[in-house]
N, C-alpha and C. Protein backbone atom coordinates (compact mmCIF):
# COMPACT_ATOMS: atom_id res chain seq x y z
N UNK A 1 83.87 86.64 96.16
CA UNK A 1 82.49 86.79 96.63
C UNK A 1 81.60 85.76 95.93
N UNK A 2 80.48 85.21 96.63
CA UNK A 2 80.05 84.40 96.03
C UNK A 2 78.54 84.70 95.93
N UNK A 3 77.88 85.43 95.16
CA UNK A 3 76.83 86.12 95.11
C UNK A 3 75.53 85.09 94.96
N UNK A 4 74.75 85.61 95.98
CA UNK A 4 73.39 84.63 95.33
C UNK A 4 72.50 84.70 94.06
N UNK A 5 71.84 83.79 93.17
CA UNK A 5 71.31 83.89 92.39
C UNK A 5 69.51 84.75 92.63
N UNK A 6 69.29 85.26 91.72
CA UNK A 6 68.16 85.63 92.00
C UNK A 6 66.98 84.67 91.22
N UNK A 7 65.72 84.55 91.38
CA UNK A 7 64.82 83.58 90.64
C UNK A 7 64.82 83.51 89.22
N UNK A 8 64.91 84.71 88.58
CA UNK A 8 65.23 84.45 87.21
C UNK A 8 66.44 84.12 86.62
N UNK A 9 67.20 83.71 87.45
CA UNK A 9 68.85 83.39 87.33
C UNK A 9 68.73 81.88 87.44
N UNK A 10 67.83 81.26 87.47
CA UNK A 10 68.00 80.09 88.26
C UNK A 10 67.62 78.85 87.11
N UNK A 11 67.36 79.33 86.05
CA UNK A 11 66.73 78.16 84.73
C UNK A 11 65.94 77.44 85.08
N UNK A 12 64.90 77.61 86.02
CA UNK A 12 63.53 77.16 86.18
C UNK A 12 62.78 76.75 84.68
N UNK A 13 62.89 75.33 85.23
CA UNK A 13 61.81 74.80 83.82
C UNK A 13 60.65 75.13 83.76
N UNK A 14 59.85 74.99 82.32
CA UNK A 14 58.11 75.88 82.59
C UNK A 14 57.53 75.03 82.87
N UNK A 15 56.49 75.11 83.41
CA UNK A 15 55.17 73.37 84.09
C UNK A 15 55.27 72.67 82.88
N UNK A 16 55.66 73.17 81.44
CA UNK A 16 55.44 71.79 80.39
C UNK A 16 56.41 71.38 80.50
N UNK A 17 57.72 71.96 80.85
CA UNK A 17 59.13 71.10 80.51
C UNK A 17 59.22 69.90 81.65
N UNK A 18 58.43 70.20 82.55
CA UNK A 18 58.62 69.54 83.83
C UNK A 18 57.90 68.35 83.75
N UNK A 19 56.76 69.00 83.04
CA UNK A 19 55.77 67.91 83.25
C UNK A 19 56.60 66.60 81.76
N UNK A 20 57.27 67.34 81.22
CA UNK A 20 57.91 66.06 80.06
C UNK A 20 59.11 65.39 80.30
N UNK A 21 59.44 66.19 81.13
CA UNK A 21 61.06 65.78 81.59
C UNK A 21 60.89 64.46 82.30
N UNK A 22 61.76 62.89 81.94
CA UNK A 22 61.94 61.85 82.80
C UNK A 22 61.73 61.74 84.43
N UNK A 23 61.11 61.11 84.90
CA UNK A 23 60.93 61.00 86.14
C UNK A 23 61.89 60.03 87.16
N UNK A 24 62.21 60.09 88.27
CA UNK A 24 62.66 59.38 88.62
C UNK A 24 61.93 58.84 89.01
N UNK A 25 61.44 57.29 89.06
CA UNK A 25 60.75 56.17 89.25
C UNK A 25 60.56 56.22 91.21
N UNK A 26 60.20 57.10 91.32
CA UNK A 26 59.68 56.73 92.99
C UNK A 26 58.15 57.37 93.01
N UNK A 27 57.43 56.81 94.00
CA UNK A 27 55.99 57.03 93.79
C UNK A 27 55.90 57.32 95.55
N UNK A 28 54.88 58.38 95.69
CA UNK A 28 55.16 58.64 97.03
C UNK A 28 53.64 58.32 98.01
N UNK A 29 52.99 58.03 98.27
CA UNK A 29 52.29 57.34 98.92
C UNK A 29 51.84 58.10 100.37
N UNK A 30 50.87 58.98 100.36
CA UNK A 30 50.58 59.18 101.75
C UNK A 30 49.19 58.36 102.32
N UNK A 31 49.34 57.89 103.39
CA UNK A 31 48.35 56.74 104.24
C UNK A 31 48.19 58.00 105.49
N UNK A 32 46.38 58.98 104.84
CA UNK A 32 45.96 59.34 105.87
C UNK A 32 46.60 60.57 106.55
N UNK A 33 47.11 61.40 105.67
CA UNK A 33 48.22 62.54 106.30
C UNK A 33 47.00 63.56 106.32
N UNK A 34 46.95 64.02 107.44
CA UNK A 34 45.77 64.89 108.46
C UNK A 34 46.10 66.43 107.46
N UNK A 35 47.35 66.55 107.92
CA UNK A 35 47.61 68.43 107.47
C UNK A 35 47.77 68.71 106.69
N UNK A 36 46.59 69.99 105.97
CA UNK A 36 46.92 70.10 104.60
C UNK A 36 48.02 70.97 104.22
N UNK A 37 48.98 71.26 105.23
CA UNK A 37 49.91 71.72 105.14
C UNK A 37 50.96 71.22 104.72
N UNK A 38 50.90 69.91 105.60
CA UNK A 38 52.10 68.56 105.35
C UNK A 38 51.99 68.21 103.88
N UNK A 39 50.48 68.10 103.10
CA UNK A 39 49.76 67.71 102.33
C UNK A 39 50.93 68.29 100.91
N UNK A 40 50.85 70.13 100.80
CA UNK A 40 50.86 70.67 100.23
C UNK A 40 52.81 71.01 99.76
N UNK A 41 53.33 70.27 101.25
CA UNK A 41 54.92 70.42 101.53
C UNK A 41 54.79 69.04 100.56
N UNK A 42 54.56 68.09 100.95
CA UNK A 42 54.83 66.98 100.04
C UNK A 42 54.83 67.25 98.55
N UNK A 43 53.95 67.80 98.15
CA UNK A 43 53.77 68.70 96.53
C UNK A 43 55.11 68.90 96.19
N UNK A 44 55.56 69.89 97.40
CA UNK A 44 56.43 71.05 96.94
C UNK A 44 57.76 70.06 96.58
N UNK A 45 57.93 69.59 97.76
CA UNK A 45 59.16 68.53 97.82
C UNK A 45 58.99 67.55 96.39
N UNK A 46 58.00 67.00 96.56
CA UNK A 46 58.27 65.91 94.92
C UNK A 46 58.40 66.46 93.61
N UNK A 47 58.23 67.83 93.64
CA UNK A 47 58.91 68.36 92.59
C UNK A 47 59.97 69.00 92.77
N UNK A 48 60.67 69.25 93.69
CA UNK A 48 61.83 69.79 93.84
C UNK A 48 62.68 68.27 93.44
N UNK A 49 61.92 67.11 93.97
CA UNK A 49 63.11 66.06 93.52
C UNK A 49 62.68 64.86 92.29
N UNK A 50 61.84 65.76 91.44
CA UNK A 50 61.32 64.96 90.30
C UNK A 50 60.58 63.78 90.10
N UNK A 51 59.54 63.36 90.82
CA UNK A 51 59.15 62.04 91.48
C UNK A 51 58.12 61.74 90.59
N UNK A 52 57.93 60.84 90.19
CA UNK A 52 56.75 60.11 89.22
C UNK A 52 55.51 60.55 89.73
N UNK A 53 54.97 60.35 91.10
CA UNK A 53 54.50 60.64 91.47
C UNK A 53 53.69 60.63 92.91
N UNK A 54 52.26 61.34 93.63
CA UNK A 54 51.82 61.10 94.84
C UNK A 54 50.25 60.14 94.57
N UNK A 55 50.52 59.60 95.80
CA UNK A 55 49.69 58.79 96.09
C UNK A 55 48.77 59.14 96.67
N UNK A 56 47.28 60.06 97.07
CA UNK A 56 47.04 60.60 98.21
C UNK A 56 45.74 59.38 98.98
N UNK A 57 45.91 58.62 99.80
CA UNK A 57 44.89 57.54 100.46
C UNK A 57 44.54 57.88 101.97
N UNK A 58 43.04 57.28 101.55
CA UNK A 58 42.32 57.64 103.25
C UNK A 58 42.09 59.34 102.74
N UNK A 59 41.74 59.54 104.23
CA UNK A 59 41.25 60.55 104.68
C UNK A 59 42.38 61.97 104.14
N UNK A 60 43.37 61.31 103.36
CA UNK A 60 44.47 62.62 102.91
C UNK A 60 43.47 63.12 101.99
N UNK A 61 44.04 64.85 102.23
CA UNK A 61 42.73 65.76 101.28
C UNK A 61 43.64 65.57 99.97
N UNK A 62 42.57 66.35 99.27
CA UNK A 62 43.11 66.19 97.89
C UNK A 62 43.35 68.03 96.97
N UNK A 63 44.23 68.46 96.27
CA UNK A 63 43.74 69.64 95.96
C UNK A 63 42.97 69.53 94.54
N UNK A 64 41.71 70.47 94.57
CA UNK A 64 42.68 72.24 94.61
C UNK A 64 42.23 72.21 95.97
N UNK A 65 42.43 73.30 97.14
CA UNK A 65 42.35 73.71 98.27
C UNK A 65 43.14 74.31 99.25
N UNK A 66 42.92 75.14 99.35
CA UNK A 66 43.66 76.66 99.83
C UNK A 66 45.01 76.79 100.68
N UNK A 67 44.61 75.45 101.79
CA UNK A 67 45.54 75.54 102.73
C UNK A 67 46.51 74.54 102.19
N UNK A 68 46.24 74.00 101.09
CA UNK A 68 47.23 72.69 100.46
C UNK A 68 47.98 73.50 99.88
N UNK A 69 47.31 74.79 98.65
CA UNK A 69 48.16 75.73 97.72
C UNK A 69 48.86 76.49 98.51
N UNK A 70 48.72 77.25 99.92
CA UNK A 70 49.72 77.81 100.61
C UNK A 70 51.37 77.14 100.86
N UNK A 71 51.35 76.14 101.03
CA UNK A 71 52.82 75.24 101.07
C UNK A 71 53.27 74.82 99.77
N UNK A 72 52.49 74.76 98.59
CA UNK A 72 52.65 73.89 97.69
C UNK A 72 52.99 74.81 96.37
N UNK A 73 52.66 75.95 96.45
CA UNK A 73 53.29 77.03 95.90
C UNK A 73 53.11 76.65 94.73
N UNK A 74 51.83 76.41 94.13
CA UNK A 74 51.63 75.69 92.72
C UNK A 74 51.90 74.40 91.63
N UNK A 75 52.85 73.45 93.07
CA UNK A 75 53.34 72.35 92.51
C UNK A 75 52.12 71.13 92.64
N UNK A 76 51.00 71.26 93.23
CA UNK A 76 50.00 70.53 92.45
C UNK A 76 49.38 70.31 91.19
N UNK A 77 50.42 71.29 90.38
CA UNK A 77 49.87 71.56 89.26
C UNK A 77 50.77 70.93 88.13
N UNK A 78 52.13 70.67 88.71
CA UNK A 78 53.34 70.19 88.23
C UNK A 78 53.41 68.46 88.48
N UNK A 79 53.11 68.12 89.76
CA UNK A 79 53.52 67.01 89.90
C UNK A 79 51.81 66.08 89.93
N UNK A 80 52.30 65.05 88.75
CA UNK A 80 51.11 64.06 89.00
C UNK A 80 50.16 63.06 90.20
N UNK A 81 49.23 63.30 90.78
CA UNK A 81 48.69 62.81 91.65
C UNK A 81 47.70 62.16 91.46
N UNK A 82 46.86 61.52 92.29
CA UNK A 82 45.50 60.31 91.95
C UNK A 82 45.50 60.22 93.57
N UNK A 83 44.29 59.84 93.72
CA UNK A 83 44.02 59.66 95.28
C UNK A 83 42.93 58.00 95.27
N UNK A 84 43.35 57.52 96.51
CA UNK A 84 42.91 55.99 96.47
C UNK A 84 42.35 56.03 97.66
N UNK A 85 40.78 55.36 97.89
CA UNK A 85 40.54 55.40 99.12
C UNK A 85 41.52 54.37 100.51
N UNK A 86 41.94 53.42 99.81
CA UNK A 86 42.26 52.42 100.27
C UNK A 86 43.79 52.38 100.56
N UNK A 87 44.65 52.77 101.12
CA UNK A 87 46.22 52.32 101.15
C UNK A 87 46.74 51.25 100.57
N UNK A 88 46.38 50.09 100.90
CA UNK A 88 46.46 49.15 101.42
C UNK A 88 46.72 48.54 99.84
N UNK A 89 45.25 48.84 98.95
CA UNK A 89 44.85 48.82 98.03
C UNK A 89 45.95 49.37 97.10
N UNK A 90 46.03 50.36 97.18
CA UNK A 90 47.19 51.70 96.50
C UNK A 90 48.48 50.29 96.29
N UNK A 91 48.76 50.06 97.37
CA UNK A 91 50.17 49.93 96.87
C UNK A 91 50.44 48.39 96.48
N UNK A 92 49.21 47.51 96.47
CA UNK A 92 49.22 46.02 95.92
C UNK A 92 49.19 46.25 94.58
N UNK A 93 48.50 47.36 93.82
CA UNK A 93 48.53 47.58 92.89
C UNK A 93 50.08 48.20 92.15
N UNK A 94 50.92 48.77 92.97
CA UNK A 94 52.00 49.16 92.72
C UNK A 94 52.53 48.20 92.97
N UNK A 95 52.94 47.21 93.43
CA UNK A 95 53.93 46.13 93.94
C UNK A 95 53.62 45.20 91.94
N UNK A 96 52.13 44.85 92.11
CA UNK A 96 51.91 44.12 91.28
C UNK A 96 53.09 44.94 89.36
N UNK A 97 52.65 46.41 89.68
CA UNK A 97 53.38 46.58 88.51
C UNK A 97 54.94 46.57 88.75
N UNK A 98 56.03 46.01 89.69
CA UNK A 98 56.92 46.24 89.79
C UNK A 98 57.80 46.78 90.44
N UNK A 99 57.25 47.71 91.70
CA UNK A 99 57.66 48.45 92.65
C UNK A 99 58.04 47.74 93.82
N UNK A 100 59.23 48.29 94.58
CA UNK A 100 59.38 47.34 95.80
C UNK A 100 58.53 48.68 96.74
N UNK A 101 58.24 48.14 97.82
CA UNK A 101 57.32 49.06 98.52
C UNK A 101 58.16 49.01 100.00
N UNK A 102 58.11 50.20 99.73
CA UNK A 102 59.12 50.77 101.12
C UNK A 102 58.48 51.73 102.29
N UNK A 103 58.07 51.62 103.53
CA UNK A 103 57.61 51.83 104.48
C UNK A 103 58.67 52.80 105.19
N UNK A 104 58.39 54.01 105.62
CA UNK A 104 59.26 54.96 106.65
C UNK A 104 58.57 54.85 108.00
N UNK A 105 59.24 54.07 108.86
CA UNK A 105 58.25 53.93 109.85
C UNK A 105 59.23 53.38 111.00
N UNK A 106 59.31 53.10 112.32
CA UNK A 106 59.84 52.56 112.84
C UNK A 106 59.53 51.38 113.35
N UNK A 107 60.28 50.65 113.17
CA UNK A 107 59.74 48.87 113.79
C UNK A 107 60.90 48.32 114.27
N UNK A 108 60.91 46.67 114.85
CA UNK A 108 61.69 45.83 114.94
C UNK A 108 62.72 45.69 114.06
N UNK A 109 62.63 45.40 112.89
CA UNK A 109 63.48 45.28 111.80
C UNK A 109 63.35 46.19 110.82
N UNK A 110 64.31 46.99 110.36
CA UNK A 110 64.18 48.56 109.76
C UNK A 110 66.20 48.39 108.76
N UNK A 111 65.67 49.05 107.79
CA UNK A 111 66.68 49.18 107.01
C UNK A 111 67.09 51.00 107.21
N UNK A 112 68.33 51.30 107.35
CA UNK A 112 68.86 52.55 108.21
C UNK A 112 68.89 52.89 106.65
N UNK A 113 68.64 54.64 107.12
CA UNK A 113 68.77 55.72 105.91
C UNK A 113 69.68 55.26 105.42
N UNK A 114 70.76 55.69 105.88
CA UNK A 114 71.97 55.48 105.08
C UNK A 114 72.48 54.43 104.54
N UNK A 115 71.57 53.49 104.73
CA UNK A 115 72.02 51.61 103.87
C UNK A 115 71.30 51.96 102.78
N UNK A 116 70.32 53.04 102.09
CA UNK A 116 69.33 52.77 101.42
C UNK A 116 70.33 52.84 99.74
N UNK A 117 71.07 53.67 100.13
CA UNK A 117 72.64 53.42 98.77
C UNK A 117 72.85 51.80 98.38
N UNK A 118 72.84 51.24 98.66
CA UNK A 118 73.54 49.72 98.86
C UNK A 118 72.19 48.89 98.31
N UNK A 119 71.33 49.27 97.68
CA UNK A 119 70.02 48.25 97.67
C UNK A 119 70.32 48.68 96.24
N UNK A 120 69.04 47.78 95.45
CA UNK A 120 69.26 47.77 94.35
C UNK A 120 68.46 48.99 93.47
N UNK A 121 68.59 49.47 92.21
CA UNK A 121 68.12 50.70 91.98
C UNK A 121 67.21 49.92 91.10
N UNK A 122 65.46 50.00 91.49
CA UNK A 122 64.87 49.74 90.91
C UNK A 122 63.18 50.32 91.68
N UNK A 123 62.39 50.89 90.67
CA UNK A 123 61.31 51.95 90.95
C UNK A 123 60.78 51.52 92.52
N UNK A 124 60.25 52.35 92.99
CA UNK A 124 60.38 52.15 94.68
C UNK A 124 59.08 52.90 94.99
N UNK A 125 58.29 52.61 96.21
CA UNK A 125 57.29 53.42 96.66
C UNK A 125 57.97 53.57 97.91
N UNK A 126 57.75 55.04 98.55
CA UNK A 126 57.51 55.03 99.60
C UNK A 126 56.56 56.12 100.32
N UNK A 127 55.83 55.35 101.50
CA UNK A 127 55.09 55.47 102.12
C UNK A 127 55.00 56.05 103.76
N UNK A 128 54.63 56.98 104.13
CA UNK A 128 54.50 57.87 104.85
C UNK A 128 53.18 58.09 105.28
N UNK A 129 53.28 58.24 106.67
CA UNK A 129 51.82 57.74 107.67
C UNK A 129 51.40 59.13 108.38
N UNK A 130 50.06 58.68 108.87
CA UNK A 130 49.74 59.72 109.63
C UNK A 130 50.45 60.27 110.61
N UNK A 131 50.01 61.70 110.84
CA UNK A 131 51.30 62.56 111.81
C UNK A 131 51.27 61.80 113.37
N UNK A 132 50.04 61.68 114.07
CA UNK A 132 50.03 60.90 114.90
C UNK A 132 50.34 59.16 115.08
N UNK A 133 49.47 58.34 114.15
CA UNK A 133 49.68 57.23 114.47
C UNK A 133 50.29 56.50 113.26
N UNK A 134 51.14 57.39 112.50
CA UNK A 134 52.25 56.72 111.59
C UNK A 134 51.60 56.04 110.07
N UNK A 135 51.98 54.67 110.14
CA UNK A 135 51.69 53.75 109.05
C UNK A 135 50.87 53.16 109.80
N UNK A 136 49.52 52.92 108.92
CA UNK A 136 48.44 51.28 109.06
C UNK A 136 49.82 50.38 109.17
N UNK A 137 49.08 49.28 110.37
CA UNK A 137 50.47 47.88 110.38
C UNK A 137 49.72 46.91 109.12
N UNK A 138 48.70 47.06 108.59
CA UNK A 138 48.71 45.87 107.60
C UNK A 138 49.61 46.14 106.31
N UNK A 139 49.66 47.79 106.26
CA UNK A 139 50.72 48.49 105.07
C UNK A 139 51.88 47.75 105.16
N UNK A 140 52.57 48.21 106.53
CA UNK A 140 53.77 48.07 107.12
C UNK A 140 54.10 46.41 107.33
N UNK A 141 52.87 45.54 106.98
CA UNK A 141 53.40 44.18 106.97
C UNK A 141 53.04 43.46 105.28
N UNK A 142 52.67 44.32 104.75
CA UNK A 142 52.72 44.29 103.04
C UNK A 142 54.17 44.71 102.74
N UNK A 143 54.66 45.65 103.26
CA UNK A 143 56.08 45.96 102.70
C UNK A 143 56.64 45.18 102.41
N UNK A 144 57.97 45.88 101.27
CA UNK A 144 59.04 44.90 101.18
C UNK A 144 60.17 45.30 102.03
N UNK A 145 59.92 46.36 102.71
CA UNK A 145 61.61 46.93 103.13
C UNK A 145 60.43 47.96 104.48
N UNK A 146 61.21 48.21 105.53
CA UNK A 146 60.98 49.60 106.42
C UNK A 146 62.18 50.55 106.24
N UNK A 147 62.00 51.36 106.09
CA UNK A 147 62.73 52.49 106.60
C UNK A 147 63.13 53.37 107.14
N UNK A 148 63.91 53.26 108.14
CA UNK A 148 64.15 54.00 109.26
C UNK A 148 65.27 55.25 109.17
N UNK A 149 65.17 56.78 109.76
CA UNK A 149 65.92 57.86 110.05
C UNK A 149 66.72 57.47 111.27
N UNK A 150 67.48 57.48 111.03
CA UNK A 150 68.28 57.57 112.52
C UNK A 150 67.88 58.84 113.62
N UNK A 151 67.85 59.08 114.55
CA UNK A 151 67.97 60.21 115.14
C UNK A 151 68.45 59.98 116.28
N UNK A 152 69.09 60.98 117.30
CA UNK A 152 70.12 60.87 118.22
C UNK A 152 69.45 61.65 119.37
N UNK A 153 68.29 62.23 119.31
CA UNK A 153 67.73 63.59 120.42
C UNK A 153 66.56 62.55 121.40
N UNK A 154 65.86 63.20 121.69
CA UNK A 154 65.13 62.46 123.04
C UNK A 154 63.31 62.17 122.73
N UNK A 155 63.01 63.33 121.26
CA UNK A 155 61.67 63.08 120.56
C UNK A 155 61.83 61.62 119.81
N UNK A 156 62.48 61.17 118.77
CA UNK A 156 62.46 60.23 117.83
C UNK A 156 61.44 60.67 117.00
N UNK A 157 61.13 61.33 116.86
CA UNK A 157 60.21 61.72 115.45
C UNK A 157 60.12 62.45 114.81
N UNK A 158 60.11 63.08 113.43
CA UNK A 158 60.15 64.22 112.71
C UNK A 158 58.73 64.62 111.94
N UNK A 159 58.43 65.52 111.90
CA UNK A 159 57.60 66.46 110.94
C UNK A 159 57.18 65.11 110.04
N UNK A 160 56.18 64.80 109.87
CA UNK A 160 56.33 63.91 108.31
C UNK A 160 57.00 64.67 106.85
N UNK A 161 56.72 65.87 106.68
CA UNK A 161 56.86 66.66 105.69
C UNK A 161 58.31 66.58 105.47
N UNK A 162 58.84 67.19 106.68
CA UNK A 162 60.25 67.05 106.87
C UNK A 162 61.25 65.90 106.64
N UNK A 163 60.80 64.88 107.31
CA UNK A 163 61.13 63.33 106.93
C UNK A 163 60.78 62.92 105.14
N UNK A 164 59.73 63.35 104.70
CA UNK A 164 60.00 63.45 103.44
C UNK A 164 61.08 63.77 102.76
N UNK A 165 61.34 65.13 102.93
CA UNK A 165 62.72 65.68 102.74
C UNK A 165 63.90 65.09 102.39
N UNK A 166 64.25 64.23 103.67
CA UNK A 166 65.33 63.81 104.31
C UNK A 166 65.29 62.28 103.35
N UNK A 167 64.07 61.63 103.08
CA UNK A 167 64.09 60.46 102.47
C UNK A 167 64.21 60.76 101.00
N UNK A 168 63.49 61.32 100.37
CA UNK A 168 63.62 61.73 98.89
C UNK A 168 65.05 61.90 98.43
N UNK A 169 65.60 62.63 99.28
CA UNK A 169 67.10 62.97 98.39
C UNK A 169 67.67 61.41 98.82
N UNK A 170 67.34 61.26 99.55
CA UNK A 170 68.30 59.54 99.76
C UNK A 170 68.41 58.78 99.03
N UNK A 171 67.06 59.01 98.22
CA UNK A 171 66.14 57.69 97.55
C UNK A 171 67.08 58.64 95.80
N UNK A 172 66.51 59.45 95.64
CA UNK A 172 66.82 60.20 94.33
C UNK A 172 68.26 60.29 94.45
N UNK A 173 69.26 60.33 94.91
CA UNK A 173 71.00 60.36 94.78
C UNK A 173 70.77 59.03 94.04
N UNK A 174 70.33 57.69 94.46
CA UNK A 174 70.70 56.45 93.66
C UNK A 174 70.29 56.59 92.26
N UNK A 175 69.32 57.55 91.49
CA UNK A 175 68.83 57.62 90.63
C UNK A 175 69.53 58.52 89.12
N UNK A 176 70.38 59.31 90.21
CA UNK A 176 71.27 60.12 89.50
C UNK A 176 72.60 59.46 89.28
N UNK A 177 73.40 58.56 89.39
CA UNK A 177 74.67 57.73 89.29
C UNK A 177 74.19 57.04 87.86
């Protein structure tokens, strides 16, 4: 039998251990994300996968705020954030300290999820666009890399929140080797 753990079974670190514990060098960057739902999933997710930190630019809200803490289940409080009016701005400043800047977006020329193993392991932004109209193209032509999900169904698009998901562990497996 293989019994499930219950929450206190689980060695949950306390917000200080977390907040001291090494980061993995990815910085997450939202350009303009409408829902403070999506807002608050992003929280949740970058601490589930240890991330230096969020970026929040444009019109993305910022917490404390109610409908952000409903998804985020207190991880605004865990994971480091700063908000920039400017995107654009946000991540020249990250490039300048060292970051390659990585775009999830679909275009002409796109580097596939699953190539993202094969690149070199060194601190990374990536950036995630509004639910409707994606990435700003001046972002997306600042990049150093796009990054594309494969998908096989007849939408081509995912949840941003969700696509978070799906990119983080991609990005964080290279970090753990």
């Amino acid at each position: 039998m293989n019994k499930k753990l219950k929450l206190w079974e689980l060695n949950r670190k306390t917000e200080g251990e977390y907040r001291e514990q090494k980061k993995f060098p990815i910085v997450v960057v939202l350009d303009d994300i409408r829902s403070l739902n999506n807002i608050g999933s992003f929280f949740r997710t970058a601490d589930a996968f240890n991330i230096e930190k969020i970026c929040l630019c444009g019109i993305t809200a910022t917490p404390p705020h109610r409908d952000i803490h409903k998804t985020a289940l207190g991880s605004t409080e865990t994971v480091q954030w700063e908000h920039h009016k400017n995107t654009l701005s946000c991540i020249k400043d990250l490039h300048k300290d060292g970051y390659e800047i990585c775009v999830i977006e679909q275009t002409e020329e796109t580097t596939l999820l699953q190539e993202v193993s094969t690149l070199p392991k060194r601190p990374t932004v990536l950036i995630f666009g509004n639910e409707v109209n994606g990435v700003d193209q001046a972002v997306v032509d600042f990049s150093n890399r796009v990054i594309e999900i494969p998908q096989f169904g007849t939408k081509h698009s995912l949840n941003v929140s969700v696509c978070a998901g799906i990119v983080l562990w991609e990005f964080c497996k290279k970090f753990m080797k």
